[in-house]
Structure formats: C-alpha cells, structure tokens
Protein backbone atom coordinates (compact mmCIF):
# COMPACT_ATOMS: atom_id res chain seq x y z
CA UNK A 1 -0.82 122.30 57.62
CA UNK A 2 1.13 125.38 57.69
CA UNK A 3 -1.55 127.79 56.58
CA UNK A 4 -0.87 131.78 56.46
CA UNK A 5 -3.47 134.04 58.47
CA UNK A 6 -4.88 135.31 54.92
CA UNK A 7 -6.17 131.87 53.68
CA UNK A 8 -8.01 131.36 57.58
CA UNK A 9 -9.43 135.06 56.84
CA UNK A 10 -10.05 134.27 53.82
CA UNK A 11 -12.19 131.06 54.10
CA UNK A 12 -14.21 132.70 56.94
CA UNK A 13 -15.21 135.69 54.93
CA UNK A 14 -16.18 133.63 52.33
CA UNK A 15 -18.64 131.47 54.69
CA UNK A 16 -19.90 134.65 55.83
CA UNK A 17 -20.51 136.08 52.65
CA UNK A 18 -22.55 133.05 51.82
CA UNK A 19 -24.69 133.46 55.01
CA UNK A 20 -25.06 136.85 54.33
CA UNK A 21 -26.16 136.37 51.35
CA UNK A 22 -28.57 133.31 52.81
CA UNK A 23 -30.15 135.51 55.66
CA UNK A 24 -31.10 138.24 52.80
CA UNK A 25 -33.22 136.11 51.23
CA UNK A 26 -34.65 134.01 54.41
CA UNK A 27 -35.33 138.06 56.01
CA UNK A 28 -36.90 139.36 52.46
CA UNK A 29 -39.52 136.86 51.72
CA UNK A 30 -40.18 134.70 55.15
CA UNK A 31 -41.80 131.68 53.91
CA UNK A 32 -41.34 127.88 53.85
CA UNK A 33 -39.28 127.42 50.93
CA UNK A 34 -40.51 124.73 47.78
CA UNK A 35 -38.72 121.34 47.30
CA UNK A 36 -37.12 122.79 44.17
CA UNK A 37 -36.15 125.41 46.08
CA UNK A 38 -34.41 123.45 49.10
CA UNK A 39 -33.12 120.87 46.49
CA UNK A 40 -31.02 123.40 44.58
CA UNK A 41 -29.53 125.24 47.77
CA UNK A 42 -28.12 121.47 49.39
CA UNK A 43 -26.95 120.71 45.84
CA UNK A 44 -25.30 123.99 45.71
CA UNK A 45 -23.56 123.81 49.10
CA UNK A 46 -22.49 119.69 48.55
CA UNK A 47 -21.11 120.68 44.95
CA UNK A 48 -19.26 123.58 47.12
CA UNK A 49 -17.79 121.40 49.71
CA UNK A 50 -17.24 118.76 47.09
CA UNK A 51 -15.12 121.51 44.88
CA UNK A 52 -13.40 121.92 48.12
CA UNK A 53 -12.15 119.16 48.74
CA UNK A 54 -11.00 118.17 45.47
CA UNK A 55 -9.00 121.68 46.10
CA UNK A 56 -7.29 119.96 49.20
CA UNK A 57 -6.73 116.68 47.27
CA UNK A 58 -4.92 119.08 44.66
CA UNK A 59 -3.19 121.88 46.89
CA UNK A 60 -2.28 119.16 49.84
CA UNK A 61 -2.39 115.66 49.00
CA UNK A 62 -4.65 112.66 49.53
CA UNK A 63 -4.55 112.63 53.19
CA UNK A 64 -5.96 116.00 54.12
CA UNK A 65 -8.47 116.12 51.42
CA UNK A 66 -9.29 112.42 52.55
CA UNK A 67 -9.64 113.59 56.36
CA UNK A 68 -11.97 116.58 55.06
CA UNK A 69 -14.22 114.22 53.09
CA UNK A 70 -14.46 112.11 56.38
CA UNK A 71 -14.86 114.88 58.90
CA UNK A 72 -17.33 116.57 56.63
CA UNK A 73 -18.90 113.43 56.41
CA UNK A 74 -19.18 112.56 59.99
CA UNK A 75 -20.22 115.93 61.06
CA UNK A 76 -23.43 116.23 57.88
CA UNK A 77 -24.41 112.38 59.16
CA UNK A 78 -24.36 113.98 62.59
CA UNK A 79 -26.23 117.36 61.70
CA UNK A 80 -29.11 115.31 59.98
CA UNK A 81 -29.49 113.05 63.45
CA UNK A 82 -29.49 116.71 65.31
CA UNK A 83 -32.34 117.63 62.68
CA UNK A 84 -34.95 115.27 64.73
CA UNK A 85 -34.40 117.22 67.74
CA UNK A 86 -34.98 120.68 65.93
CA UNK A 87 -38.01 119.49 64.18
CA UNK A 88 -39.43 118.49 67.88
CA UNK A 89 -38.43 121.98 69.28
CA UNK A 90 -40.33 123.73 66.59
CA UNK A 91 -43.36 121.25 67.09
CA UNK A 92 -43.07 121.60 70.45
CA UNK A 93 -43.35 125.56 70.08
CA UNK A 94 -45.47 125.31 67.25
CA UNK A 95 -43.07 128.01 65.44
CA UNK A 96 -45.01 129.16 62.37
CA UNK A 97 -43.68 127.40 58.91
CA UNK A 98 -42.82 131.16 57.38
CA UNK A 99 -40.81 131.92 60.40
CA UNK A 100 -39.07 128.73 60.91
CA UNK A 101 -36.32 129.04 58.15
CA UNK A 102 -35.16 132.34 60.00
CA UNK A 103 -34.95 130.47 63.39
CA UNK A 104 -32.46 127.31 61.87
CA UNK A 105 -30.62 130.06 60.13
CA UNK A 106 -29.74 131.99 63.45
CA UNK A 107 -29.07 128.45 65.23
CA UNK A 108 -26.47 127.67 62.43
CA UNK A 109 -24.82 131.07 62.95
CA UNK A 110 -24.61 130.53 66.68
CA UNK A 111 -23.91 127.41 66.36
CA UNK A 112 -20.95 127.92 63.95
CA UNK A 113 -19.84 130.67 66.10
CA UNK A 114 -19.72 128.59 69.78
CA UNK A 115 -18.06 125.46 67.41
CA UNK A 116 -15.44 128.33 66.05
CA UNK A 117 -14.27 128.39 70.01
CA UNK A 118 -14.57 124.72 70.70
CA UNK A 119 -12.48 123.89 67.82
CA UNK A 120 -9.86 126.68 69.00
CA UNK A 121 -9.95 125.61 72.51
CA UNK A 122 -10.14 121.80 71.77
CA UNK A 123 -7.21 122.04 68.88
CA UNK A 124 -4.45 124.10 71.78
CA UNK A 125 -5.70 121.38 74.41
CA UNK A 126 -4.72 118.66 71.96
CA UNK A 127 -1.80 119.89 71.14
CA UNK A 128 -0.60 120.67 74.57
CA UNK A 129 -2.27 117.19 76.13
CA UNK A 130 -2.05 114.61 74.30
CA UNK A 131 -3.70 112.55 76.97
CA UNK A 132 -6.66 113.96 75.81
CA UNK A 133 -7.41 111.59 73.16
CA UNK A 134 -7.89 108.98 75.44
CA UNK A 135 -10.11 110.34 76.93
CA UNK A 136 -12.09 111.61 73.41
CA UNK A 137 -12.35 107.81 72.47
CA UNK A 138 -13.54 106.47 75.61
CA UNK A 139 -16.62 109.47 75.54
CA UNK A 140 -17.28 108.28 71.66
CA UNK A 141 -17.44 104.93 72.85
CA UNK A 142 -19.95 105.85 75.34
CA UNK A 143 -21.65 108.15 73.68
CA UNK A 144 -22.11 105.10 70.65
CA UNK A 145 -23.47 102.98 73.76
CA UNK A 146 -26.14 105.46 74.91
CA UNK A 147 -27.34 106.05 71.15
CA UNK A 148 -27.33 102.27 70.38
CA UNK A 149 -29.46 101.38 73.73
CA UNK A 150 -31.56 104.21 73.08
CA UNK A 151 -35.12 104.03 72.31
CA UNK A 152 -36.23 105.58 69.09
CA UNK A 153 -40.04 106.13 70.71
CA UNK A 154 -38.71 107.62 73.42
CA UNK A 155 -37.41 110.56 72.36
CA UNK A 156 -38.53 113.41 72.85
CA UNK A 157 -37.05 117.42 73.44
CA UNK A 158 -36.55 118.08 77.05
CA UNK A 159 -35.96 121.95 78.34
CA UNK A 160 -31.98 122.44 79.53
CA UNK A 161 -30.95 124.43 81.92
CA UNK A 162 -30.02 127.26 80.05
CA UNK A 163 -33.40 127.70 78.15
CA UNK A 164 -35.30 127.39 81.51
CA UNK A 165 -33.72 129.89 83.31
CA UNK A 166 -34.31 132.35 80.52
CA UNK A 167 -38.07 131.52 80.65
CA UNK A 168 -38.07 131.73 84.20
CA UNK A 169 -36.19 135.37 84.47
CA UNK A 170 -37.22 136.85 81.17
CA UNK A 171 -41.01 137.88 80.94
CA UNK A 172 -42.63 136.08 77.85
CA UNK A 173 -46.09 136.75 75.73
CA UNK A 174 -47.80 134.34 75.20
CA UNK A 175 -48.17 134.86 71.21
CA UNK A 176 -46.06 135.31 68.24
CA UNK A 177 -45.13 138.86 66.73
CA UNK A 178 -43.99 137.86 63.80
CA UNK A 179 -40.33 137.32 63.26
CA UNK A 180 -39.75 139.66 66.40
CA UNK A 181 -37.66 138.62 69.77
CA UNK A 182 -39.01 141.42 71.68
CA UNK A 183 -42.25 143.67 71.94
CA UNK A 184 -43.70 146.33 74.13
CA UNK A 185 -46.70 145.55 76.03
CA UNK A 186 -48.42 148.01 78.39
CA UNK A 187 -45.13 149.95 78.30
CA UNK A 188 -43.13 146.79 79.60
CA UNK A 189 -40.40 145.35 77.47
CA UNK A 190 -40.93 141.88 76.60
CA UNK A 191 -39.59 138.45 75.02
CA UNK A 192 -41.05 136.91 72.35
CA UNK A 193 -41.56 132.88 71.64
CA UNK A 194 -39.37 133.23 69.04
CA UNK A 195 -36.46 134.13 71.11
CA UNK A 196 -36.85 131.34 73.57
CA UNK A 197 -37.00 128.74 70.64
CA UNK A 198 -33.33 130.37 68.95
CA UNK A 199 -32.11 129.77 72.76
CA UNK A 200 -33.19 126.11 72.47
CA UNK A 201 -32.31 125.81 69.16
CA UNK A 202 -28.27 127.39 69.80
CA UNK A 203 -28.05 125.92 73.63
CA UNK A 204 -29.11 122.24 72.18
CA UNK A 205 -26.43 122.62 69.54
CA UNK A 206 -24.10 123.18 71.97
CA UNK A 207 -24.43 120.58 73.00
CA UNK A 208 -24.66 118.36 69.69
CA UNK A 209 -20.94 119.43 69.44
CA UNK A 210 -19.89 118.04 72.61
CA UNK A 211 -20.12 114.82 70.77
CA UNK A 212 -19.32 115.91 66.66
CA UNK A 213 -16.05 118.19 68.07
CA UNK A 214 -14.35 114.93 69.71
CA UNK A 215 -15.61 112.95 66.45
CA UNK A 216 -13.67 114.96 64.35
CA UNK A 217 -10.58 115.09 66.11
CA UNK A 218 -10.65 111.34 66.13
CA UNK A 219 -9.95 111.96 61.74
CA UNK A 220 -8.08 114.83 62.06
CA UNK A 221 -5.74 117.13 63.87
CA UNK A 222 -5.85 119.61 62.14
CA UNK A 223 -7.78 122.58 63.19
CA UNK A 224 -8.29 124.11 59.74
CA UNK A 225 -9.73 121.21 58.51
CA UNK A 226 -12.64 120.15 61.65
CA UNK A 227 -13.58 124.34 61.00
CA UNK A 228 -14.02 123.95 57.38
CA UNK A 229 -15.87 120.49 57.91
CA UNK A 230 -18.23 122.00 60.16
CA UNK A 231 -18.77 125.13 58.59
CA UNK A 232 -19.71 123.34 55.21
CA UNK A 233 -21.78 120.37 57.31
CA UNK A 234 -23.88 123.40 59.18
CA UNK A 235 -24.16 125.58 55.80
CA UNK A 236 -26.95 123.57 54.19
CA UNK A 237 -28.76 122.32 57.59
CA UNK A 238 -31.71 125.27 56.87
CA UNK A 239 -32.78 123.51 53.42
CA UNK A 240 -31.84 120.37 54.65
CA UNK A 241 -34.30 120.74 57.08
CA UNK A 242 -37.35 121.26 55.03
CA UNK A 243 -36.13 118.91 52.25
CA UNK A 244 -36.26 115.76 54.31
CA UNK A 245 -38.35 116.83 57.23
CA UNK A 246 -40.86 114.50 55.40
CA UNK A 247 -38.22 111.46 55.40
CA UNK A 248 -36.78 112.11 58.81
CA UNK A 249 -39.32 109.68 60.52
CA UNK A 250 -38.18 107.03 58.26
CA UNK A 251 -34.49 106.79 58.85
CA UNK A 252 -35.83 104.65 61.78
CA UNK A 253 -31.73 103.03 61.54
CA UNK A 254 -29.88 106.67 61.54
CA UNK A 255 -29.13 106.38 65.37
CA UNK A 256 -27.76 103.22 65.29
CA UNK A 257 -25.62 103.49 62.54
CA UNK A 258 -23.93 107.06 63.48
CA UNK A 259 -23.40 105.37 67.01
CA UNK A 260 -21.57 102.59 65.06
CA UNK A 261 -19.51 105.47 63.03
CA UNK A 262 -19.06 107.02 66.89
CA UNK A 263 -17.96 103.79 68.39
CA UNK A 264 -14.95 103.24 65.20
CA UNK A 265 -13.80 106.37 65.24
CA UNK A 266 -13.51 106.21 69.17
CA UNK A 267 -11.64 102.95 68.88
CA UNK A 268 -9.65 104.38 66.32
CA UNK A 269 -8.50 107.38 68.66
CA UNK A 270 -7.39 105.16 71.61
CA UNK A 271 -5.43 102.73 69.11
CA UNK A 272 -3.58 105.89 67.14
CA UNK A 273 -3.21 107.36 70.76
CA UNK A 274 -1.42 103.71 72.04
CA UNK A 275 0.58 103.56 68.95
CA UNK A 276 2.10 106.87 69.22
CA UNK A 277 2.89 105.74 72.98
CA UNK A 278 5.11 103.06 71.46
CA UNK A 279 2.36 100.00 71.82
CA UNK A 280 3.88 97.63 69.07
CA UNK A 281 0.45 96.09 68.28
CA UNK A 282 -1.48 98.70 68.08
CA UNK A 283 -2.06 100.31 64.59
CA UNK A 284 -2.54 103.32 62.66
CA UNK A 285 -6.22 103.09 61.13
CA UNK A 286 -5.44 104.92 57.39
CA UNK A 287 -8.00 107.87 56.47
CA UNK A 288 -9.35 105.87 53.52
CA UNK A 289 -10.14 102.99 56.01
CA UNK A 290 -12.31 105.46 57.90
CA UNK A 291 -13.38 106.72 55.34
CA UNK A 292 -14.74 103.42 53.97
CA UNK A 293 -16.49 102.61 56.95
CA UNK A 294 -18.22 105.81 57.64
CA UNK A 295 -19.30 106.10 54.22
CA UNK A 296 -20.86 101.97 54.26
CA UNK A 297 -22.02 102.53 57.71
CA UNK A 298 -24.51 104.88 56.43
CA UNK A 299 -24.95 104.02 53.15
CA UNK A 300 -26.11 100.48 54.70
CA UNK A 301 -28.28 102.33 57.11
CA UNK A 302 -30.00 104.59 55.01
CA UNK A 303 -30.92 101.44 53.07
CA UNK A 304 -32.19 99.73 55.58
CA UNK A 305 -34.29 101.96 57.16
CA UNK A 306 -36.17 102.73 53.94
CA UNK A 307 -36.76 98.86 53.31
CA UNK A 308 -37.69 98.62 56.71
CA UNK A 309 -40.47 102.05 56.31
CA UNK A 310 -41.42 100.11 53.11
CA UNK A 311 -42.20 97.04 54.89
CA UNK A 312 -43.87 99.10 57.77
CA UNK A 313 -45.94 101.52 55.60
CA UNK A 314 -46.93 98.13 53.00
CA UNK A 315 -48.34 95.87 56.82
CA UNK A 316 -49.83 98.96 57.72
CA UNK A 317 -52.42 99.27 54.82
CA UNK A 318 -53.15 95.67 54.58
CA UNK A 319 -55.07 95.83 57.64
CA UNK A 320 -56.97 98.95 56.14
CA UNK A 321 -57.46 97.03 52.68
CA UNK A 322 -58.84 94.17 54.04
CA UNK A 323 -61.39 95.96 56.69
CA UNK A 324 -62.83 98.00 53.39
CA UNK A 325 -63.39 94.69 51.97
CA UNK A 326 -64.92 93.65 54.72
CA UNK A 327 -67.37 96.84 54.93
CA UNK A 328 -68.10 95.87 51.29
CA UNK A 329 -68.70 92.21 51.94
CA UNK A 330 -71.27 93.74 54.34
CA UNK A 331 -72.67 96.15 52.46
C-alpha cells in the first residue's frame, strides 16, 4: 500500500479526536457507566471499524480489507483475553468503580502510543530482515504452547519489574485522592494508588503486544493496516470492559482457543516465510483461509465455554436444591 503522509495523518487525528472526545466524558462525570451505556459505545466503535473495512474492500481490494478484518480480529480476541488480567489489577488494587473507566482509558492511550513504535520498529525490521518471520512463528508457536498448558485457576496478576521499582523509589499513600496521581502530604510530594495501577495497567500491555504485534504480522505486512487494527481493537476495550466484566469468568475456553488462533497463524508465518525461500511444498495460506479459521476458532470457543458455564452453574445448584429439600424433609 502506497499511502500518502496525509491519509496516515489523517487516520491518526481522527483516532485522536475520538479519544478526545472519549476522555471528556470519562473526566466530566467519573462513574461506572450503565449496560446501555457500554452497549452503545462497542456498537459504535465495531460499526466504525466495520465501515472501515468495507472502505478498504472498496478503495483496495479484497485482500487488504480481508487482512484488516483478520488482524482486527485477532488483535479484539486478544484484547478481551488481556481484559482478565486488568480486571485482576483493579481487584487487586481495589481501584474504586467511578475511577476505573479513567484508568483503562489512560492504559489504551499508552498502550496505543508504545504499539505506534512497535509497529514502526517491527514493520522497518521486517522489511530489512526477512529472517525475522521465522523467528515470529516459532514465538507464536510457543507462546500457543504456554497458553494451552496453562492453568485457568492459576492465574493470577504478578508485579513486573517496572511497576516494582516505581513502588520501591516513588513514595506512595496509602489511600485514594480521587482521580489524582499525586498529592502533598506534610509538605512532601507524593504518588497516589492510582498512578501505580496506570503503570501496571500500560507496563502489562506492553507486554500483551509482545505477543498481538508478531500475530499480526503473521496476516499482514503492511504497517498501515496492523496500526489501524490495533487502534480500532484498543478503541472500545474501556466499555468492553464493564460490558462483559460479568461474562469474563465464563469464557472458561478463551485461552485455549486464541492459543489455537496463535499456533495457525505461527505455522502460517514459517510456511509463507519457506515458500518465499523457494520451498516447492510449502504454501501460501490465502487471507480468507485465515480468516475462516480465526473467526470458527472463536466462534466454537465462545460456544463452548457458555455450554460448559451452563452445565457448571445448572450441577452447582442441584446440590443446593436438594439440601433445601432436605432441611424441609426435616423440618
């Protein structure tokens, strides 16, 4: 894609218009926001990435607009997996509700920002290296591994090395003060809670995109195209958040089915790597192929793990029914 400087200027201002616009409203009225409320923003920003790529399909052709819909894919499925981990950093710093949708929405600008220079960085080192995608694949494949031999009960947020050295060197009180990252107490400058938990919040989505940046490349080369899906996959994380927080523990499947969408798309980069080596046998995997797969990978998963909290949730109050009836028989 040959794209002038204007249309990259362009699509950035708009996404920043659209936080700005975002922020406004989370800074003017701080408050958990209602399910109506969170429904109509993630329609609003699907419908907008939808209209966008049905812009690419127009403007350039099945096969970009077809890599969008997959990257965008990829990186949302990925974003909603990273959503456990925030809702354990907020528990875990018992962040009050009112506060918490400005927290996600400074994460998502810092984390678009830090992705902005991964994509720039990993798209020259592509281009230059070409090596590189070996090396992408065999990561995704591991990376599928450790998520499929993972234990969902085990997880739990862990402090990185970033956030604890800014705990350790930065004095902290030991309350909130309101929406504020810094206070004076007893004429000494101090941190807030809140700042510590947009650290963990940004650092720990740095390091989400060590794994969704390589993903991405695996569907695309084309640096315009991983920005755009990322941008639009981060956009609606904020409502996102509070819209399924409630369903989150029931996608007991997500996991394993993104590490199955990690593991393709890593096999797919080492086979479109050999083939452009001259390997006879191996092939080109088409963008709607991927796109099929990712899109039943997680349409099968989401499924499943909502038949499977059915079945949990229905064994779980048989045990309760039939120890009432038991009190009864007694009584």
């Amino acid at each position: 894609m040959n794209l002038p400087p204007w249309i990259w200027l362009a699509t950035i201002a708009g996404f920043v218009l659209v936080l700005a616009v975002d922020f406004y409203l989370v800074a003017r009225n701080p408050r958990e926001p209602s399910f109506k409320e969170c429904v109509g923003w993630v329609t609003f920003y699907v419908a907008l990435a939808g209209v966008f790529g049905a812009g690419l399909l127009l403007l350039s052709g099945p096969a970009h607009g077809g890599e969008f819909f997959a990257g965008w894919i990829t990186e949302y499925s990925l974003s909603v997996d990273n959503l456990f981990v925030f809702l354990l950093i907020m528990s875990r710093f018992q962040v009050p509700m009112r506060y918490r949708q400005k927290v996600l929405l400074v994460g998502i600008v810092l984390a678009l920002i830090m992705r902005g220079v991964f994509i720039a960085l990993g798209a020259e080192a592509v281009t230059r290296f070409d090596w590189l995608f070996y090396v992408f694949g065999a990561f995704l494949v591991y990376t599928a591994w450790k998520l499929i031999s993972s234990s969902e009960e085990s997880a739990e947020f862990s402090e990185n090395a970033v956030l604890r050295a800014v705990r350790r060197v930065l004095p902290t009180t030991s309350a909130y003060h309101g929406a504020s990252l810094t206070v004076r107490q007893d004429g000494r400058r101090m941190v807030t809670p809140m700042l510590i938990v947009m650290t963990a919040i940004g650092t720990t989505d740095l390091l989400f995109a060590l794994d969704s940046i390589p993903a991405i490349f695996g569907l695309t080369r084309e640096p315009y195209l991983v920005f755009t899906a990322n941008a639009f996959a981060l956009m609606g994380l904020r409502q996102l958040f509070f819209l399924i927080g409630g369903l989150l523990d029931r996608l007991v499947y997500l996991s394993k089915g993104l590490s199955v969408v990690l593991a393709f798309i890593g096999v797919k980069l080492v086979l479109e790597a050999l083939h452009h080596d001259g390997v006879s046998w191996a092939p080109e995997i088409p963008i709607l192929v991927s796109l099929g797969v990712i899109v039943g990978t997680l349409a099968v998963t989401t499924v499943a793990s909502l038949v499977k909290s059915a079945r949990d949730r229905g064994a779980a109050a048989v045990p309760s029914t039939a120890a009432s009836s038991a009190d009864s028989d007694r009584t």
